[in-house]
PDB file of N, CA and C in Angstrom:
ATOM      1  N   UNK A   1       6.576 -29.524  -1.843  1.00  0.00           N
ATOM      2  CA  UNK A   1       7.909 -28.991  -1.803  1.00  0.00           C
ATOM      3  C   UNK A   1       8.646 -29.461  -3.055  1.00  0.00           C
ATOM      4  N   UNK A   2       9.306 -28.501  -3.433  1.00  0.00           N
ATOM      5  CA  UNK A   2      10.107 -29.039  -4.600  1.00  0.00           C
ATOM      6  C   UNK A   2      11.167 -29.963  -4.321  1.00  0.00           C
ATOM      7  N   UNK A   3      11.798 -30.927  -5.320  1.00  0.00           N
ATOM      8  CA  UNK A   3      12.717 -31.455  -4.975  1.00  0.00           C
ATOM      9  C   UNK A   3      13.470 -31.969  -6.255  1.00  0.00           C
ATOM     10  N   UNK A   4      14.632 -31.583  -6.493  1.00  0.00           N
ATOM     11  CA  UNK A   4      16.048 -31.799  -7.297  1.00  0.00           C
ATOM     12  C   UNK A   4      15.941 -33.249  -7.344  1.00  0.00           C
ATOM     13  N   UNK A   5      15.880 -33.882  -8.455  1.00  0.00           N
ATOM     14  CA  UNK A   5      15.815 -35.061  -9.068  1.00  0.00           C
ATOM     15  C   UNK A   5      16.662 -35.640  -9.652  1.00  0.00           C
ATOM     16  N   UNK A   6      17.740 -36.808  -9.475  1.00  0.00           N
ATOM     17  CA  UNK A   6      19.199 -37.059 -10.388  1.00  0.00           C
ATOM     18  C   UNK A   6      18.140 -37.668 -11.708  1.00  0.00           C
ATOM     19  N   UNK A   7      18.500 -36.933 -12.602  1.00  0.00           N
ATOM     20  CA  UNK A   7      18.538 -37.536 -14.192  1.00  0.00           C
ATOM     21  C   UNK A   7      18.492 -38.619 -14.808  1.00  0.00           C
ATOM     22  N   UNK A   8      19.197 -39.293 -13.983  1.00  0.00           N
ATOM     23  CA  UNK A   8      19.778 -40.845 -14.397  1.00  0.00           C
ATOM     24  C   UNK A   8      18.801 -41.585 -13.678  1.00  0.00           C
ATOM     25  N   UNK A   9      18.971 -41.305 -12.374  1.00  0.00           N
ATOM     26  CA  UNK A   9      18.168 -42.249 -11.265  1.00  0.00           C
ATOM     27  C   UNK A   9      16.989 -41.958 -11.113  1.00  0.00           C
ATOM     28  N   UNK A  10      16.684 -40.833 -11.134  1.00  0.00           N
ATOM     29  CA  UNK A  10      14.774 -39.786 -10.644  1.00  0.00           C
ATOM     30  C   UNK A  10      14.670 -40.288  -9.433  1.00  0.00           C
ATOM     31  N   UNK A  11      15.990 -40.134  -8.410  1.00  0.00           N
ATOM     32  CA  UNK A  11      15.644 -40.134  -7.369  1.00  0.00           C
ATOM     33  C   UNK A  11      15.979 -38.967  -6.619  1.00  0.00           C
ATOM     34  N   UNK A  12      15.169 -38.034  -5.606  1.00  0.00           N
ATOM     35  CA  UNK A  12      15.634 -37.104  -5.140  1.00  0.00           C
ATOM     36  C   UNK A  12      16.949 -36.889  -4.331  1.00  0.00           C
ATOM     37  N   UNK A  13      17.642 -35.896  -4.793  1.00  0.00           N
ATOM     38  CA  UNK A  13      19.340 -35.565  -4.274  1.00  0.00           C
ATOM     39  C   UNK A  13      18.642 -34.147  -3.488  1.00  0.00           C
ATOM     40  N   UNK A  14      19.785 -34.475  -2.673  1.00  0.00           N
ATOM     41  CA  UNK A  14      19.738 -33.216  -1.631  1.00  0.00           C
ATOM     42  C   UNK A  14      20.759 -31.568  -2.500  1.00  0.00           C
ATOM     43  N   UNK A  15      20.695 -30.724  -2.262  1.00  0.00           N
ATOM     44  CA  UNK A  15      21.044 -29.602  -2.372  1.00  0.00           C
ATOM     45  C   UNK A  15      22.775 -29.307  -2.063  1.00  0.00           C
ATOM     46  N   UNK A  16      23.643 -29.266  -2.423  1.00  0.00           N
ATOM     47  CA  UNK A  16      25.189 -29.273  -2.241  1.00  0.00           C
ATOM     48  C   UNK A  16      24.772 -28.131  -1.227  1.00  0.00           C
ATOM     49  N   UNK A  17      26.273 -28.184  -0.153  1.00  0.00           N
ATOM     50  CA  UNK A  17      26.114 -27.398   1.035  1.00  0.00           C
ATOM     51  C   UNK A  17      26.048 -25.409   0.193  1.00  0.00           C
ATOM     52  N   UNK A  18      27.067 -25.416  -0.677  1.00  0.00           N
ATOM     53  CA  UNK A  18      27.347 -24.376  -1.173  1.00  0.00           C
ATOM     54  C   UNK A  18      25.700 -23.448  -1.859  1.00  0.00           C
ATOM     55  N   UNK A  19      25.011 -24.741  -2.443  1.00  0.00           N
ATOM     56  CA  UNK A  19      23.388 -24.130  -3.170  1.00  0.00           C
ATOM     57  C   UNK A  19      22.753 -23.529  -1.700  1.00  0.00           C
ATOM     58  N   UNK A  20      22.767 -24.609  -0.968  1.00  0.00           N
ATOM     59  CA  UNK A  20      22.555 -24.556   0.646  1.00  0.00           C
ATOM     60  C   UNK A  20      22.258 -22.984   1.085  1.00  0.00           C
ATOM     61  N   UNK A  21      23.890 -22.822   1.343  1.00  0.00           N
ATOM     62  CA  UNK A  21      24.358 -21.298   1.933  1.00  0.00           C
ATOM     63  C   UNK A  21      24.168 -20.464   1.068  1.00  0.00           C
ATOM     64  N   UNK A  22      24.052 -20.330  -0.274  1.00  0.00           N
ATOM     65  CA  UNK A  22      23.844 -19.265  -1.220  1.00  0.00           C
ATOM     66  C   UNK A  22      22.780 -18.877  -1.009  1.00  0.00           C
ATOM     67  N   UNK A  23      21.246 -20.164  -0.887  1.00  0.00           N
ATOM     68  CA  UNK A  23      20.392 -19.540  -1.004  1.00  0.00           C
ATOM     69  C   UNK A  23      19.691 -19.343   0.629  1.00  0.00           C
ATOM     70  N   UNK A  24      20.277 -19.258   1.471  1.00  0.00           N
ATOM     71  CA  UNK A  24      19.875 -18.666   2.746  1.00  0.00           C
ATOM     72  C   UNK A  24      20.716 -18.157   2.829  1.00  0.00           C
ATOM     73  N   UNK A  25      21.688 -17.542   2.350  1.00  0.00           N
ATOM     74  CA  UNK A  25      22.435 -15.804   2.759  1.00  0.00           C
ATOM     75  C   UNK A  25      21.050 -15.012   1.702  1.00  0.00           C
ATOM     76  N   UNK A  26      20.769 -15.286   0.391  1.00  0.00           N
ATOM     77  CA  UNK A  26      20.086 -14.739  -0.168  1.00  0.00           C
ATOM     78  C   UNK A  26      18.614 -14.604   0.411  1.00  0.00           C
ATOM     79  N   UNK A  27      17.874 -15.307   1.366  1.00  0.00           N
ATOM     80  CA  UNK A  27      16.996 -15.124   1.749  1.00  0.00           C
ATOM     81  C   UNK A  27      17.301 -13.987   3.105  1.00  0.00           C
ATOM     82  N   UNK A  28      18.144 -14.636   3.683  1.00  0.00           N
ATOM     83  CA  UNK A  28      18.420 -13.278   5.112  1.00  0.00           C
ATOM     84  C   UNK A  28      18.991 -12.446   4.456  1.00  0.00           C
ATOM     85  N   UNK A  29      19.169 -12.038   3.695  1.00  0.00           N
ATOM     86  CA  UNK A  29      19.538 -10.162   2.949  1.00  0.00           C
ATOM     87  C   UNK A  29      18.432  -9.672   2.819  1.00  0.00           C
ATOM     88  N   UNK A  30      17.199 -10.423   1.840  1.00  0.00           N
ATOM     89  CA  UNK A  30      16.149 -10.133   1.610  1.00  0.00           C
ATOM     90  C   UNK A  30      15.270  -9.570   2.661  1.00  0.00           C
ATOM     91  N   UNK A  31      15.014 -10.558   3.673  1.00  0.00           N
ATOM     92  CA  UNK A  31      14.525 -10.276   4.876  1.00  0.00           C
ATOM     93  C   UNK A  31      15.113  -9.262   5.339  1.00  0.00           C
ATOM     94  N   UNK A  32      16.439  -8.810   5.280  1.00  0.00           N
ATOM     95  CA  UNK A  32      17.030  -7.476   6.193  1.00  0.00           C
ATOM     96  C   UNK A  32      16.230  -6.434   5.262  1.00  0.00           C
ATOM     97  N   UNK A  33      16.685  -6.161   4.186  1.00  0.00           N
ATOM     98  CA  UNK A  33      16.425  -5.301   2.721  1.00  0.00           C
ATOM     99  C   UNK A  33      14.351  -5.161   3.409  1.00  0.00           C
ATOM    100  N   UNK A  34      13.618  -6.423   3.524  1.00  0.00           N
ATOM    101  CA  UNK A  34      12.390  -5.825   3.570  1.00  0.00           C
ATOM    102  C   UNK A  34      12.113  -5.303   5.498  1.00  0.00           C
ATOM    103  N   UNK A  35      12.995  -5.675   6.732  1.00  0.00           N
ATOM    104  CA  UNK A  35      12.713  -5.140   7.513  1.00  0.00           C
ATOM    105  C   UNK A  35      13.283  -3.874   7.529  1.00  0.00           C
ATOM    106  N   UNK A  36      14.169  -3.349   6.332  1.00  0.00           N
ATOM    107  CA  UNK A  36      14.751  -1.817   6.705  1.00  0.00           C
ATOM    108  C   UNK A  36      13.636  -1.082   5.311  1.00  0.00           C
ATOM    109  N   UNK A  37      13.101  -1.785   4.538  1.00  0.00           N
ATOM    110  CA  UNK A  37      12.031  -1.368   4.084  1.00  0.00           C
ATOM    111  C   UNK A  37      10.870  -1.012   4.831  1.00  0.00           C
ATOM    112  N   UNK A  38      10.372  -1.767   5.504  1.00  0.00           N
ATOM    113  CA  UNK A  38       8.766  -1.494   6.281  1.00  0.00           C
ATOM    114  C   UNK A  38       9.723  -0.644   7.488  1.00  0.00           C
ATOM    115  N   UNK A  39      10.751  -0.864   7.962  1.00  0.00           N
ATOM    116  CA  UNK A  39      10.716   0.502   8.674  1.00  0.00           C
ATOM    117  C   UNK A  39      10.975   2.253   8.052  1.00  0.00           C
ATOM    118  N   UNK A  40      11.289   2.418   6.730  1.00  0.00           N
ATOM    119  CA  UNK A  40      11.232   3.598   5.784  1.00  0.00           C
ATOM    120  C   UNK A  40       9.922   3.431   5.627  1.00  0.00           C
ATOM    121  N   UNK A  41       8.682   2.641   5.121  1.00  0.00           N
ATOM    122  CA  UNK A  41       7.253   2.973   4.747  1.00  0.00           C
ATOM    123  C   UNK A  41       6.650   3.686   6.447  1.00  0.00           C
ATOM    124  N   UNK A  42       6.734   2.784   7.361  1.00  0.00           N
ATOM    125  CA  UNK A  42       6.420   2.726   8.460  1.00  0.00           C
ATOM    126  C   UNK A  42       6.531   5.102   8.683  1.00  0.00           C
ATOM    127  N   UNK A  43       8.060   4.938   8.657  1.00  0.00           N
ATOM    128  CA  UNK A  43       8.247   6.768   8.624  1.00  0.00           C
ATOM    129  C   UNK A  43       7.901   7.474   8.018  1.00  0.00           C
ATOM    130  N   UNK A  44       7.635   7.161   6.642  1.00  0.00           N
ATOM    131  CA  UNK A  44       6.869   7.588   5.750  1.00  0.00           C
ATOM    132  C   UNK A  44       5.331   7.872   6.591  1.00  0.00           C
ATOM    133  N   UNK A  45       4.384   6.870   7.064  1.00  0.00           N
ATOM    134  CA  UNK A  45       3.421   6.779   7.298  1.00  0.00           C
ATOM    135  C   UNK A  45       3.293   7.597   8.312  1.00  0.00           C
ATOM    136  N   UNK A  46       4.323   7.604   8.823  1.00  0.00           N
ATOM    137  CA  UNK A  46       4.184   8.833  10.682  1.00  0.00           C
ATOM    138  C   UNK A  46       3.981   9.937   9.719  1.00  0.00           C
ATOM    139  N   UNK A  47       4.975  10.622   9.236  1.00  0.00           N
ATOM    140  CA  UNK A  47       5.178  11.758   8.858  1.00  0.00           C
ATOM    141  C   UNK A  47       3.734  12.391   7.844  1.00  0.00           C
ATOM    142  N   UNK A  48       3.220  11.325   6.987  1.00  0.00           N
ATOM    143  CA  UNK A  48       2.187  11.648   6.372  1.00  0.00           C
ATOM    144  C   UNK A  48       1.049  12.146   7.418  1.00  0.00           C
ATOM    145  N   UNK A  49       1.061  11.163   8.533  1.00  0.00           N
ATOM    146  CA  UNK A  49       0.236  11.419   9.572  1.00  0.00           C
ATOM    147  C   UNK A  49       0.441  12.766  10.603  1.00  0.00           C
ATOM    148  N   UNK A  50       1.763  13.197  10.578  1.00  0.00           N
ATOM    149  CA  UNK A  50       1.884  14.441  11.432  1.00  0.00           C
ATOM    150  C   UNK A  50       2.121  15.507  10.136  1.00  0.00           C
ATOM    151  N   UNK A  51       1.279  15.318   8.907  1.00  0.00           N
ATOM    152  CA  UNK A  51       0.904  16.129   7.948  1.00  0.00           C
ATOM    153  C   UNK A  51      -0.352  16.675   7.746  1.00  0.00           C
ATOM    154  N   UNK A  52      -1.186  15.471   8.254  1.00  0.00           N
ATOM    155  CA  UNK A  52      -2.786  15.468   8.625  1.00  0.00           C
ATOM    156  C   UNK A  52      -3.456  14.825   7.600  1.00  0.00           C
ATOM    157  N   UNK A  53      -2.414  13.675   7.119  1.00  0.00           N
ATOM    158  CA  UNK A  53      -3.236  12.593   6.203  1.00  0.00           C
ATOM    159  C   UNK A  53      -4.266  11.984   6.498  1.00  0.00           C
ATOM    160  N   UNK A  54      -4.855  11.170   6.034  1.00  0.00           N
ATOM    161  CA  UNK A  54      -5.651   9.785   6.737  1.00  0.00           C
ATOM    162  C   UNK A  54      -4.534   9.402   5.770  1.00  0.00           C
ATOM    163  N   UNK A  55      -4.691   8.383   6.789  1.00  0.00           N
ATOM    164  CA  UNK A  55      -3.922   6.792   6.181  1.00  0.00           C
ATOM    165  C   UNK A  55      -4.671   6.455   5.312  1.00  0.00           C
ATOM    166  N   UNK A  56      -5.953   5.377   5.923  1.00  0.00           N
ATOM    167  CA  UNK A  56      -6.972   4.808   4.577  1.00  0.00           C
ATOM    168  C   UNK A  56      -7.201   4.992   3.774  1.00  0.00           C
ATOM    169  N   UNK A  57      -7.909   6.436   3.659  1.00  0.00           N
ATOM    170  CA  UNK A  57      -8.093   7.401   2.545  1.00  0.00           C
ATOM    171  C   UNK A  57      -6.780   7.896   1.313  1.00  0.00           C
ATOM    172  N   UNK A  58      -5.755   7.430   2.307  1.00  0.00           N
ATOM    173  CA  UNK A  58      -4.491   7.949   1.455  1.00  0.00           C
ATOM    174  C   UNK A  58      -4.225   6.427   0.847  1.00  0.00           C
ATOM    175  N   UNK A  59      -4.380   5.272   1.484  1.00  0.00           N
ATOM    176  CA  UNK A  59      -4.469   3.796   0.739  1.00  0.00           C
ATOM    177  C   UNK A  59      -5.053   3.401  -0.317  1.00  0.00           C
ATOM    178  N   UNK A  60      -6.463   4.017  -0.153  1.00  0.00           N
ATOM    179  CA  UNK A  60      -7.169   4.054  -1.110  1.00  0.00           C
ATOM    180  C   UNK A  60      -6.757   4.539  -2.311  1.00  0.00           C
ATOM    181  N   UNK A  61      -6.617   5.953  -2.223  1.00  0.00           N
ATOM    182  CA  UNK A  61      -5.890   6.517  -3.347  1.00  0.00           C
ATOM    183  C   UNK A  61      -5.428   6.103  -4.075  1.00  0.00           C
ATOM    184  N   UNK A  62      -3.848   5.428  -3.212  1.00  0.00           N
ATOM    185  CA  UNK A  62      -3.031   4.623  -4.003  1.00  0.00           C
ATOM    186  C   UNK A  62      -3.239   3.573  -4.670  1.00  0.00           C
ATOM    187  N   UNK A  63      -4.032   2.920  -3.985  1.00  0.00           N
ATOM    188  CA  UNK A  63      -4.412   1.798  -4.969  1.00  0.00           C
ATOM    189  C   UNK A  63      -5.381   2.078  -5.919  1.00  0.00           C
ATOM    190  N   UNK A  64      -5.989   3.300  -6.039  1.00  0.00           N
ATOM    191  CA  UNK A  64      -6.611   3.703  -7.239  1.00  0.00           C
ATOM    192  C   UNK A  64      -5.858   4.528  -8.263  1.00  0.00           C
ATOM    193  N   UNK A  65      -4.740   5.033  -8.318  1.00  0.00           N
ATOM    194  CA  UNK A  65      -3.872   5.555  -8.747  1.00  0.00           C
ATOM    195  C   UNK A  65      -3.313   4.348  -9.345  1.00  0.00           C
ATOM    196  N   UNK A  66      -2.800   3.250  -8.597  1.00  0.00           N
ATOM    197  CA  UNK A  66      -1.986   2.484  -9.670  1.00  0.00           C
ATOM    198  C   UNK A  66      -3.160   1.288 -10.263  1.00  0.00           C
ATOM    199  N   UNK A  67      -4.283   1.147 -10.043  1.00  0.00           N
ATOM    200  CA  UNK A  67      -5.037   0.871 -10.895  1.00  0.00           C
ATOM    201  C   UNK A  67      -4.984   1.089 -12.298  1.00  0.00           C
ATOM    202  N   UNK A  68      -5.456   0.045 -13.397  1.00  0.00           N
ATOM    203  CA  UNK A  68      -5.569   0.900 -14.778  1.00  0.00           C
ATOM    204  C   UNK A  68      -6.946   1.215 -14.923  1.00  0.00           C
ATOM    205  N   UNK A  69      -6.998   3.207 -15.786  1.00  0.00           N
ATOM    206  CA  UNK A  69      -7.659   3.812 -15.863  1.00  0.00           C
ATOM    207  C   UNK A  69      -9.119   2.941 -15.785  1.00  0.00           C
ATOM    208  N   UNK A  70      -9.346   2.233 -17.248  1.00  0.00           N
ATOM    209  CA  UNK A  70     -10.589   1.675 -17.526  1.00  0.00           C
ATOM    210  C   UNK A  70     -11.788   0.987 -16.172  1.00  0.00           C
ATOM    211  N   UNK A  71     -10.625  -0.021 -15.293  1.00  0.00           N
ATOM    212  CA  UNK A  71     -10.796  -0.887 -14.420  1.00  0.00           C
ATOM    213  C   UNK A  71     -11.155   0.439 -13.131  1.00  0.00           C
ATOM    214  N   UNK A  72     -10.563   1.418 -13.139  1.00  0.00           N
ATOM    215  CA  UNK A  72     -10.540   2.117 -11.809  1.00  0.00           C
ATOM    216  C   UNK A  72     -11.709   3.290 -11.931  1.00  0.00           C
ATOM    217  N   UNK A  73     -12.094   3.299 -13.463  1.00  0.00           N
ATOM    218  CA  UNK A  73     -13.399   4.104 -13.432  1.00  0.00           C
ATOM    219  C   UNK A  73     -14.694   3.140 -13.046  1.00  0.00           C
ATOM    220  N   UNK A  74     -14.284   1.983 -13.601  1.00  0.00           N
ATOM    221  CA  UNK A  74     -15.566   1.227 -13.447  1.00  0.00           C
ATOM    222  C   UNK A  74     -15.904   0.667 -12.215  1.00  0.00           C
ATOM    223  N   UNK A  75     -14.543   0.658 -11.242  1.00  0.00           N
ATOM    224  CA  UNK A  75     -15.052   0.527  -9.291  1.00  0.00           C
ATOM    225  C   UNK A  75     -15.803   1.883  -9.029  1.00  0.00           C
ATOM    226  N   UNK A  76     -15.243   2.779  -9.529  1.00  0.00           N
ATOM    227  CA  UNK A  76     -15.783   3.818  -8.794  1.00  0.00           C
ATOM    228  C   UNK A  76     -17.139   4.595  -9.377  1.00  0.00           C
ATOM    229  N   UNK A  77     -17.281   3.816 -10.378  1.00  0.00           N
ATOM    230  CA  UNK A  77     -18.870   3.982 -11.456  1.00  0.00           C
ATOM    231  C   UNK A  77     -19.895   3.294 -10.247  1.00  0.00           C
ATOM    232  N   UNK A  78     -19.330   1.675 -10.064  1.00  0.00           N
ATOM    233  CA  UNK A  78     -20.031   0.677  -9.086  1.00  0.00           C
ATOM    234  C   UNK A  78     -20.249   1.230  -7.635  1.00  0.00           C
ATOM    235  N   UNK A  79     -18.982   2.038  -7.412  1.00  0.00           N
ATOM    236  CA  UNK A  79     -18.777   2.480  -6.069  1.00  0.00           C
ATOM    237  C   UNK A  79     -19.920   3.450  -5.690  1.00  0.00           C
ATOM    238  N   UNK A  80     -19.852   3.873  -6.688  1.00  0.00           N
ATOM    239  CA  UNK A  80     -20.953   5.386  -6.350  1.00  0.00           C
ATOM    240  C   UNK A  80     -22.419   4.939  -6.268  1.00  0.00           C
ATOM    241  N   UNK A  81     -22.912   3.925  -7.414  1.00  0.00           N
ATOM    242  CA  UNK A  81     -23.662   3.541  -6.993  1.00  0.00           C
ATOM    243  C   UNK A  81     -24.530   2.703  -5.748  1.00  0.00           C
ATOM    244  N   UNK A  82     -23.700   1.956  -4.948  1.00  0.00           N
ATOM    245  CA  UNK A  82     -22.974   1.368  -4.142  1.00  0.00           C
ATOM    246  C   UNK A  82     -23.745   2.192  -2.735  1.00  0.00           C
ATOM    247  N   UNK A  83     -22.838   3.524  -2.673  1.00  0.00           N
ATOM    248  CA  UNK A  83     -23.176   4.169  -1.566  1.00  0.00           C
ATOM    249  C   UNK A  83     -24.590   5.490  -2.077  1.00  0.00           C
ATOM    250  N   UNK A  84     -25.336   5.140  -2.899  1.00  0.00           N
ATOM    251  CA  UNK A  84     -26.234   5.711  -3.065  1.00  0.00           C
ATOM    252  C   UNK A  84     -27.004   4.688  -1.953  1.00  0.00           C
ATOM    253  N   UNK A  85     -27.462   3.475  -2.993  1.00  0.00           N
ATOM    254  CA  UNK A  85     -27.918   2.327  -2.840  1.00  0.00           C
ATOM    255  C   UNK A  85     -28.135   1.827  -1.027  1.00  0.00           C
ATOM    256  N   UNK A  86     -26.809   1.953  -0.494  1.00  0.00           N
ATOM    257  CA  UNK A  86     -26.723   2.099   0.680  1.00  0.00           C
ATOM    258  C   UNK A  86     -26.953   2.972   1.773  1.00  0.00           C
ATOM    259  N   UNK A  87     -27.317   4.540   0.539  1.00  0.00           N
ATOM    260  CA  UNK A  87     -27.717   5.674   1.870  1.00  0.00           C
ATOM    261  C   UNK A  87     -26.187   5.683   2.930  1.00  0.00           C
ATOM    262  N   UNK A  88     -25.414   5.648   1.871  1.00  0.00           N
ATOM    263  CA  UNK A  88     -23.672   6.376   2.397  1.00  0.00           C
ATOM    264  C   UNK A  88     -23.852   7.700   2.075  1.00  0.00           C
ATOM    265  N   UNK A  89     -23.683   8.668   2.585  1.00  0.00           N
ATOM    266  CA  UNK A  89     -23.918  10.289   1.823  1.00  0.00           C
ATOM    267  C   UNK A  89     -22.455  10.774   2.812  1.00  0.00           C
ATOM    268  N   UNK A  90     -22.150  12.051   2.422  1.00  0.00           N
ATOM    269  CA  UNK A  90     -20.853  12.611   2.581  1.00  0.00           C
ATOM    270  C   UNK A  90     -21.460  13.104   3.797  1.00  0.00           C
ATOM    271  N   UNK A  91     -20.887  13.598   4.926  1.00  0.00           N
ATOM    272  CA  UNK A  91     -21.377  14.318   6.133  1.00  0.00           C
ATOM    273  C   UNK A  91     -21.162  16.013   5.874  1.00  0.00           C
ATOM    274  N   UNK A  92     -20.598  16.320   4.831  1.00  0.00           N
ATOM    275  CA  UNK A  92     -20.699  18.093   4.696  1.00  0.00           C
ATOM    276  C   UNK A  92     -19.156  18.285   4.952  1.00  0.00           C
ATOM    277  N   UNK A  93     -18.755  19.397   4.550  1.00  0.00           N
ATOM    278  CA  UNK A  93     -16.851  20.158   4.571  1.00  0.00           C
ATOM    279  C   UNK A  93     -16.670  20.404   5.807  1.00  0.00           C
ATOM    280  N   UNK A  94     -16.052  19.315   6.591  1.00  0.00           N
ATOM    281  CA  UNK A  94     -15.123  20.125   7.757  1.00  0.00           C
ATOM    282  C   UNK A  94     -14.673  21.192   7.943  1.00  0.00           C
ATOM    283  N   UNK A  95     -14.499  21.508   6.746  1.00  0.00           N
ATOM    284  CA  UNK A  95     -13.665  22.599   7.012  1.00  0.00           C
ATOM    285  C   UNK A  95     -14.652  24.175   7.272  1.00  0.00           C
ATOM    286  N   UNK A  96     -15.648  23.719   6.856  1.00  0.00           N
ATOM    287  CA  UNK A  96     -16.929  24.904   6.976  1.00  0.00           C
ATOM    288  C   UNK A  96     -17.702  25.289   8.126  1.00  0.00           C
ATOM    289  N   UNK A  97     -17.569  26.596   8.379  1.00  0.00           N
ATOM    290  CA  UNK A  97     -18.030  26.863  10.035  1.00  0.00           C
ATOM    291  C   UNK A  97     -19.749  26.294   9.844  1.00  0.00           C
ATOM    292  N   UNK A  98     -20.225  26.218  10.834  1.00  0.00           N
ATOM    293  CA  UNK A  98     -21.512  25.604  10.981  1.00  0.00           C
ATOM    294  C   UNK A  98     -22.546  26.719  10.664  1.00  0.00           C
ATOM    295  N   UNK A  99     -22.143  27.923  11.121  1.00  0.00           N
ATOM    296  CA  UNK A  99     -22.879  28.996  10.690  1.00  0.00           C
ATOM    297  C   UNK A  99     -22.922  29.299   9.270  1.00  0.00           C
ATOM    298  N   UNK A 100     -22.312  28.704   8.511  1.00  0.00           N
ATOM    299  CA  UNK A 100     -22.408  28.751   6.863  1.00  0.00           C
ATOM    300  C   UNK A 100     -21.621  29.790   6.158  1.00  0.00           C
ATOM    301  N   UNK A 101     -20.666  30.346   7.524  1.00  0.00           N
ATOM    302  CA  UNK A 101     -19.808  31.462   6.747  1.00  0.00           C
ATOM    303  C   UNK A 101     -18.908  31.061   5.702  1.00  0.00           C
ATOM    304  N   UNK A 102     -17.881  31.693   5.407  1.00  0.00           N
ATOM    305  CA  UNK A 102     -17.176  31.052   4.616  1.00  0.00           C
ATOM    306  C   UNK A 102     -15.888  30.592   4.704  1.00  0.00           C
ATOM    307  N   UNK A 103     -15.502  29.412   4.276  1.00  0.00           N
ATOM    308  CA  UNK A 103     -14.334  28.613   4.746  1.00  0.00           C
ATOM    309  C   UNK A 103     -13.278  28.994   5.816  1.00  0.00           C
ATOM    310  N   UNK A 104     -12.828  28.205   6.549  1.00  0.00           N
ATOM    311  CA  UNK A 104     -12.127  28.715   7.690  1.00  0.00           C
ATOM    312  C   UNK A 104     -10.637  28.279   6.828  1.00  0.00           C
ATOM    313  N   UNK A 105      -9.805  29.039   6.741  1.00  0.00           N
ATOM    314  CA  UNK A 105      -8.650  29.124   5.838  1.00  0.00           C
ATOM    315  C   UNK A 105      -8.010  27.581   6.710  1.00  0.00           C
ATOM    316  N   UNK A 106      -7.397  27.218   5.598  1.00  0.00           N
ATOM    317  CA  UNK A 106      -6.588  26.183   5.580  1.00  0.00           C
ATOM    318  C   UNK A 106      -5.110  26.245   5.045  1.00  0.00           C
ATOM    319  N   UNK A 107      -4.555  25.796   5.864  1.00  0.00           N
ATOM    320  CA  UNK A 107      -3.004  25.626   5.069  1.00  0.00           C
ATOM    321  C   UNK A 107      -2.782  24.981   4.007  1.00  0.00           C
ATOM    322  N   UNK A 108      -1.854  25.126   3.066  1.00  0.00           N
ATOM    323  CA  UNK A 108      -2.063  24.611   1.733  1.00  0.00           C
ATOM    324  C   UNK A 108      -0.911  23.231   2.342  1.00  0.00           C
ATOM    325  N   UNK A 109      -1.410  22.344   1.070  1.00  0.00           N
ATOM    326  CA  UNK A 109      -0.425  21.707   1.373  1.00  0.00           C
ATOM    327  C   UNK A 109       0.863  21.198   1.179  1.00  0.00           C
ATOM    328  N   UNK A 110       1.717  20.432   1.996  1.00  0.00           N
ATOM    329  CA  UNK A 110       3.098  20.997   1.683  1.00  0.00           C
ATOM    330  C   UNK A 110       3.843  20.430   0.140  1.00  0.00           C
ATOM    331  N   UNK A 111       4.351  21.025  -0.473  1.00  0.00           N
ATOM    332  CA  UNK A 111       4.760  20.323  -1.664  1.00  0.00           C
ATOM    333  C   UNK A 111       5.781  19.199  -1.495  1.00  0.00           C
ATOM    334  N   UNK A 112       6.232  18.965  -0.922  1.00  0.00           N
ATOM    335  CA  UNK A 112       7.545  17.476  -0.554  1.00  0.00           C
ATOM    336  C   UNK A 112       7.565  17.355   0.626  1.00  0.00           C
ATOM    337  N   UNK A 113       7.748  16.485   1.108  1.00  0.00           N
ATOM    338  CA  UNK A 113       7.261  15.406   2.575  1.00  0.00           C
ATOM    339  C   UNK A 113       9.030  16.091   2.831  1.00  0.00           C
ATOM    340  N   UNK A 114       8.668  16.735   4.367  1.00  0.00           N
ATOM    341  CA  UNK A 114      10.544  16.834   5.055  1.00  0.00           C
ATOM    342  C   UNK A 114      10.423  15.825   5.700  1.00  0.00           C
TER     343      UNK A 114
END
């Protein structure tokens, strides 16, 4: 734990009441600010989901998106090899009738989250 040291003495001083209260009003704002945050991601996350996201898959993304380029080709250089190696293979397009006709139309998707 840190601790405020007098100069003169180098012995530890306590915190004036005022440093005190400044910095626990500043911590309970924070805490409000991130529980009214995770409840906006949280709605976010419904709504993606009554869009017909995956979550994971949509996690993933993101964190490959804000990856830098160089670093995020070379997971997914490893990656691929990865699920060769492992006999991971894709299971085929959902979206494709089994009889091999051709695509069962899909809704496009929506351009801005309501």
């Amino acid at each position: 734990m840190a601790k405020k040291k007098d100069k003169q003495t180098g012995k530890s001083v306590m915190p004036t009441a005022e440093v005190i209260e400044h910095h626990a009003s500043a911590i309970q704002v924070a805490k409000k600010d991130m529980a009214t945050e995770a409840g906006h991601v949280a709605a976010a996350h419904e709504r993606a989901k009554n869009a017909g996201i995956h979550k994971k898959a949509m996690a993933w993304c993101l964190i490959l998106r804000n990856m830098d380029p160089a670093k995020r080709d070379e997971m997914l250089y490893h990656f691929d090899n990865y699920r060769e190696a492992l006999d991971i293979k894709v299971q085929g397009d959902f979206f494709r009738n089994t009889e091999g006709d051709a695509p069962r139309p899909v809704s496009p998707a929506p351009t801005a989250i309501q």
